[in-house]
N, C-alpha and C. Protein backbone atom coordinates (compact mmCIF):
# COMPACT_ATOMS: atom_id res chain seq x y z
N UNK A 1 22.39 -7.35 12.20
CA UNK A 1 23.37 -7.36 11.13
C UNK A 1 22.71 -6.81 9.87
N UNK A 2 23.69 -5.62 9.04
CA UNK A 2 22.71 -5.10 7.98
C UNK A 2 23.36 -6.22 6.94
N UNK A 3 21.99 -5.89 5.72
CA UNK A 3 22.19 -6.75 4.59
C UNK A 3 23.54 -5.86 4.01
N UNK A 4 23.47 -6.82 2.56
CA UNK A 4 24.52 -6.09 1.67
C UNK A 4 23.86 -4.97 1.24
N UNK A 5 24.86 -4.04 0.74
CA UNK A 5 24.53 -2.61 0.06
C UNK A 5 24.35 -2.78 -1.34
N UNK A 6 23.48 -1.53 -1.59
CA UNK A 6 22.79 -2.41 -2.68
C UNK A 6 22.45 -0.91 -3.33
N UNK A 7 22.22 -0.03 -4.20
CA UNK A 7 22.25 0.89 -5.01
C UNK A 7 21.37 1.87 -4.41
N UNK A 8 20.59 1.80 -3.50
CA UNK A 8 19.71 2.94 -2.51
C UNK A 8 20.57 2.87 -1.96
N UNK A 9 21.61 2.27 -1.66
CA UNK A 9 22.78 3.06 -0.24
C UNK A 9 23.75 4.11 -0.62
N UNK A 10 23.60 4.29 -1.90
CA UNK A 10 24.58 4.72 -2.08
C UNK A 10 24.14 6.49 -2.23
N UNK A 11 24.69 7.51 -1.48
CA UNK A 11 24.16 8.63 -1.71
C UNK A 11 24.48 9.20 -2.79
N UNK A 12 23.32 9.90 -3.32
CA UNK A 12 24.09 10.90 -4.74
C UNK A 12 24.19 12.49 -4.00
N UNK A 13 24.72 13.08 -5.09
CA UNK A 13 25.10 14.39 -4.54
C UNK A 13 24.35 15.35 -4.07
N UNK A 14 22.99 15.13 -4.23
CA UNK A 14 22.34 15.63 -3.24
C UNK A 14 22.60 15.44 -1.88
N UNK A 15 22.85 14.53 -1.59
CA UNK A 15 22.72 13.46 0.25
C UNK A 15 24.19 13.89 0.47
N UNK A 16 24.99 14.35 -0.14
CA UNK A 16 26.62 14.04 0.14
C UNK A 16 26.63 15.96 0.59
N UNK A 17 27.04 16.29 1.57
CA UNK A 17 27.72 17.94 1.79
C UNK A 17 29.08 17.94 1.40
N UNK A 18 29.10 18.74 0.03
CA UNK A 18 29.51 18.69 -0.59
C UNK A 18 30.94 20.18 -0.25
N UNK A 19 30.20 21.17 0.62
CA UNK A 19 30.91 22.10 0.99
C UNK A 19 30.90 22.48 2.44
N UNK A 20 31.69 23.36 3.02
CA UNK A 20 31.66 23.38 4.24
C UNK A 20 30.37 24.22 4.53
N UNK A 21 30.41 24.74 5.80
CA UNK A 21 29.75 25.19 6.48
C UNK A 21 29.27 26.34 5.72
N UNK A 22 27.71 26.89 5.35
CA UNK A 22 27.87 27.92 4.87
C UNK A 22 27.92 29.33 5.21
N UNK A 23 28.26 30.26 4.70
CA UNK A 23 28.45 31.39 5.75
C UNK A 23 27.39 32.58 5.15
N UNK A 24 26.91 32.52 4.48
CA UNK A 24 26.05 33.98 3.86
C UNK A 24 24.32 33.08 4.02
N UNK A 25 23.79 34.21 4.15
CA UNK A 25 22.15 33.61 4.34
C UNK A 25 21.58 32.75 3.49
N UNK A 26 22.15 33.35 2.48
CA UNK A 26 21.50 32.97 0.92
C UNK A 26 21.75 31.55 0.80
N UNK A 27 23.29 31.00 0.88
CA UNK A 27 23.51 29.85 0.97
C UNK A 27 23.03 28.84 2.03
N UNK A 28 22.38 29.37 3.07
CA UNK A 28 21.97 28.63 4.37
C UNK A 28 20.27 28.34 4.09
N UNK A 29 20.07 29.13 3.02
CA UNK A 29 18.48 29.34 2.83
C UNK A 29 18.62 28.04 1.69
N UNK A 30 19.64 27.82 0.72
CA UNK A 30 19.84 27.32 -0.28
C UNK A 30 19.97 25.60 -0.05
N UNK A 31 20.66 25.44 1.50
CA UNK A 31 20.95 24.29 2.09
C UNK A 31 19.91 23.98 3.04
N UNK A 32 19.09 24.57 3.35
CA UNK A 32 17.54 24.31 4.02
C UNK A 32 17.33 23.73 2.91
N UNK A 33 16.92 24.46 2.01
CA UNK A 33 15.84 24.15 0.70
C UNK A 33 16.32 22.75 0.21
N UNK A 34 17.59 22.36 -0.06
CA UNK A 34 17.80 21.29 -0.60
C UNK A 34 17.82 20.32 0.84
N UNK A 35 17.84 20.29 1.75
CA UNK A 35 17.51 19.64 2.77
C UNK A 35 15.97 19.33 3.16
N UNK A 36 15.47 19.79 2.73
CA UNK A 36 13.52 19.82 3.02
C UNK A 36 13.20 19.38 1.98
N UNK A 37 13.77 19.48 0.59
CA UNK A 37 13.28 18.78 -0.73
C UNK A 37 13.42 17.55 -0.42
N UNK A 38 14.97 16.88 0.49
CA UNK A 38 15.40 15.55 0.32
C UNK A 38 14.68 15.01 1.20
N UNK A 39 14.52 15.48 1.97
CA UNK A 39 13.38 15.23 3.35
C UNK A 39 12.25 14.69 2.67
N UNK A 40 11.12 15.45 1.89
CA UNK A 40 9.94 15.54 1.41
C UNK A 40 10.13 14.07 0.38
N UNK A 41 10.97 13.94 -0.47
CA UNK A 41 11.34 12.72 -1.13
C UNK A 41 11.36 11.23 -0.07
N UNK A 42 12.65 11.54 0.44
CA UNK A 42 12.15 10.52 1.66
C UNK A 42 11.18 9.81 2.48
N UNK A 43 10.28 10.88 2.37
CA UNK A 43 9.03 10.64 2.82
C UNK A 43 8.07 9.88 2.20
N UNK A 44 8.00 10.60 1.01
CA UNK A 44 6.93 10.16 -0.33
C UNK A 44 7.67 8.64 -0.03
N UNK A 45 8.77 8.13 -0.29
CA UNK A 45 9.31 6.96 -0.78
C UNK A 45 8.74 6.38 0.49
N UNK A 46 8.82 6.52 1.57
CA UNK A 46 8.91 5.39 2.81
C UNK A 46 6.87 5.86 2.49
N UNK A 47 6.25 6.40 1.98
CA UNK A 47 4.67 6.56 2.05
C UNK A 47 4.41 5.06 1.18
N UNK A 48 5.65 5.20 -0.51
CA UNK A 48 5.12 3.95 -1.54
C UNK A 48 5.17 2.94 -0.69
N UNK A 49 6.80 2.83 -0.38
CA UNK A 49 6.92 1.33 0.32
C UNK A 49 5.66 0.84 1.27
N UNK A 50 5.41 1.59 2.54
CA UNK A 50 4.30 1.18 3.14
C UNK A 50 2.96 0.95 2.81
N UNK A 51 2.39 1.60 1.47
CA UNK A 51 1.26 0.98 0.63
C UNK A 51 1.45 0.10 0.31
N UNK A 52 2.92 -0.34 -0.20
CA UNK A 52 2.78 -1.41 -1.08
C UNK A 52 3.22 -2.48 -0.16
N UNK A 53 3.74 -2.79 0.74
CA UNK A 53 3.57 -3.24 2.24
C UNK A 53 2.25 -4.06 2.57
N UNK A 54 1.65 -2.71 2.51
CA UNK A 54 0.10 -3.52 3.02
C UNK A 54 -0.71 -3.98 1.63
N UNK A 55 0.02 -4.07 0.25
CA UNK A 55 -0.70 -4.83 -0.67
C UNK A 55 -0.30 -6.10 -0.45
N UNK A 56 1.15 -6.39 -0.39
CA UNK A 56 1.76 -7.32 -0.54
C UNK A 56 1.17 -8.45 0.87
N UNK A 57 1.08 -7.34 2.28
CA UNK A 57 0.55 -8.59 3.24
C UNK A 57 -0.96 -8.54 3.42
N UNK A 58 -1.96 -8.15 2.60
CA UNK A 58 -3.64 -8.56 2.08
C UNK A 58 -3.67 -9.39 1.35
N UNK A 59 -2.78 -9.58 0.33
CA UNK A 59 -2.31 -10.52 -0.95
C UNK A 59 -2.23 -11.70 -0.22
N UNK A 60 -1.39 -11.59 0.68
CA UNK A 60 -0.84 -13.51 1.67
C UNK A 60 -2.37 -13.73 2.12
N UNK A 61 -2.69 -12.46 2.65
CA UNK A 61 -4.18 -13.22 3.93
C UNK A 61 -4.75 -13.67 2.96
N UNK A 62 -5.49 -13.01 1.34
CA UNK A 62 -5.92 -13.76 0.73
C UNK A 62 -5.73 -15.24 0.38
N UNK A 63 -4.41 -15.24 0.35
CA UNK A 63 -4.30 -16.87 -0.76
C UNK A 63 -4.14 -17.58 0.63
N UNK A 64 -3.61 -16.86 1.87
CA UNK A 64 -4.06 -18.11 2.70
C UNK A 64 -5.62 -18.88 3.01
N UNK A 65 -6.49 -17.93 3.23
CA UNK A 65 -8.27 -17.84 2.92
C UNK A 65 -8.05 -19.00 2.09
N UNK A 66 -7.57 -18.51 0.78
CA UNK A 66 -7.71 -19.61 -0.65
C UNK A 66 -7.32 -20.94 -0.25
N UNK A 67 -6.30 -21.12 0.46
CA UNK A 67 -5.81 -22.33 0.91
C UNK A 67 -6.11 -23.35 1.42
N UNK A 68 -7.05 -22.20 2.70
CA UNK A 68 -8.11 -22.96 3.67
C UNK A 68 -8.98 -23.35 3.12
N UNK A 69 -9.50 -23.05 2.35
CA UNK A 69 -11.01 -23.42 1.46
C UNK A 69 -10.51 -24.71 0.59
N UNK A 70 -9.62 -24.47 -0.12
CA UNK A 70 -9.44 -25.81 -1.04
C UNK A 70 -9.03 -27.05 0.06
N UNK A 71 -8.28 -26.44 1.21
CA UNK A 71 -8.10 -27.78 2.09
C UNK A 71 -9.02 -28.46 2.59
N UNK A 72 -10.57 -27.77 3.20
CA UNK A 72 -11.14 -28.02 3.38
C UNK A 72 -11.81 -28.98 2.39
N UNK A 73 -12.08 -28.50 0.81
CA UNK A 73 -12.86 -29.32 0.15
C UNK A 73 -11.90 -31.08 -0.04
N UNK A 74 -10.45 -30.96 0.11
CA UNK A 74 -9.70 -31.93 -0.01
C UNK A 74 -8.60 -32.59 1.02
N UNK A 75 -9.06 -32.71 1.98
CA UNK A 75 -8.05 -32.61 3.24
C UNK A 75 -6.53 -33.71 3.15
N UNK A 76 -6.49 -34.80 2.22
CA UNK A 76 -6.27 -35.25 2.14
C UNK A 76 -4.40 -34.80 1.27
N UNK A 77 -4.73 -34.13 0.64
CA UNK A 77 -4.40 -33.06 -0.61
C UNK A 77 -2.73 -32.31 0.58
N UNK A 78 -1.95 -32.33 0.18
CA UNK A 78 -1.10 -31.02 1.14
C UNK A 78 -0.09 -30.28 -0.08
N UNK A 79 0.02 -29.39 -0.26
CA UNK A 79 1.67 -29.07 -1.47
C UNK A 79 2.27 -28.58 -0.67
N UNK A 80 2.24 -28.43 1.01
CA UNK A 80 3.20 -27.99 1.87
C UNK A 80 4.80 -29.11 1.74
N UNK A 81 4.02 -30.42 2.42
CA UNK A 81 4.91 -31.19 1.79
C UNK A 81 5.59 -31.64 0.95
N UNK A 82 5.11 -30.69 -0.42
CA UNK A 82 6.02 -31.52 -1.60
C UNK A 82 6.90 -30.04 -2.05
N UNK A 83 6.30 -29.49 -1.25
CA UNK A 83 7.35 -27.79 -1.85
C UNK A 83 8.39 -27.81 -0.72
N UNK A 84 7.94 -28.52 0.82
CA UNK A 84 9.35 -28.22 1.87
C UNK A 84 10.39 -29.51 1.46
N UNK A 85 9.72 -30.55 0.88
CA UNK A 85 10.46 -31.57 0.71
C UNK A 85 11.84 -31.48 0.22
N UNK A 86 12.90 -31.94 0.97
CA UNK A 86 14.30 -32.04 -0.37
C UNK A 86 14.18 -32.45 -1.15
N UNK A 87 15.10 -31.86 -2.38
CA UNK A 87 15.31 -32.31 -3.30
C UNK A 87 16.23 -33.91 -3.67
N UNK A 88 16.04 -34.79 -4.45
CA UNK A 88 16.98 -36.05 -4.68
C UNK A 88 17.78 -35.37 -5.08
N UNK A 89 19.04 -36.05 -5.29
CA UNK A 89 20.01 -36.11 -5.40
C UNK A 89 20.26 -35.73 -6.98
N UNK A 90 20.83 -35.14 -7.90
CA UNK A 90 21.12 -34.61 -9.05
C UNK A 90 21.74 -36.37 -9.92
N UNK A 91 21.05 -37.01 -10.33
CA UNK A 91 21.43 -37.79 -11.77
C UNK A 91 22.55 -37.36 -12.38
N UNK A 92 23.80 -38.62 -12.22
CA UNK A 92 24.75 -38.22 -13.26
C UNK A 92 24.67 -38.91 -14.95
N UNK A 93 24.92 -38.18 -15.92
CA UNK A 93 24.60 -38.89 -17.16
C UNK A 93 25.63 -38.79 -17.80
N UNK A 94 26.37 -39.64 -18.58
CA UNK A 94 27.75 -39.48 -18.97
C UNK A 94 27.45 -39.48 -20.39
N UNK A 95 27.66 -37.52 -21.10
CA UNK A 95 27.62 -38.12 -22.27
C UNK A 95 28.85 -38.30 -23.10
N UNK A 96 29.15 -39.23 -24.43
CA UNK A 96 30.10 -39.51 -25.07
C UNK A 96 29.73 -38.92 -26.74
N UNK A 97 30.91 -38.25 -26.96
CA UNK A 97 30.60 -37.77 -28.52
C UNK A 97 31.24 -38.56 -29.45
């Protein structure tokens, strides 16, 4: 199931064929070119995301490392449990003016 759409879905007029089929060279050379530019973009973009991919999951292995180490010095210690824990119940306070 895809997520919601969200402002990268939406094509701009580059991505959109905008005319029919073209019929003279010039224009077929013209619709390569803007087809290999959008291509080459595409690319670069899915290159950031995947760097920043592998920052984002070195970042976890780190602070998990970090985790292990402080557990170790305190075993006793957990914030797993107090971050999965539910929340109480919301306090009602009645105010009067």
């Amino acid at each position: 199931m895809a997520g919601p759409k969200t402002m990268h879905d939406i094509r701009s007029i580059r991505s959109v064929a905008t005319r029919a089929v073209p019929t003279s060279e010039g224009a077929v050379f013209l619709q390569l070119h803007r087809l290999a530019s959008e291509k080459l973009r595409i690319e670069r973009e899915v290159e950031l995301w995947q760097r920043k991919k592998d920052r984002i999951e070195k970042r976890l292995i780190e602070i998990e490392h970090q985790m292990e180490n402080l557990r170790t010095l305190s075993p006793s210690l957990t914030v797993e449990e107090k971050i999965n824990k539910p929340r109480a119940a919301w306090r009602h306070v009645t105010l009067e003016y």
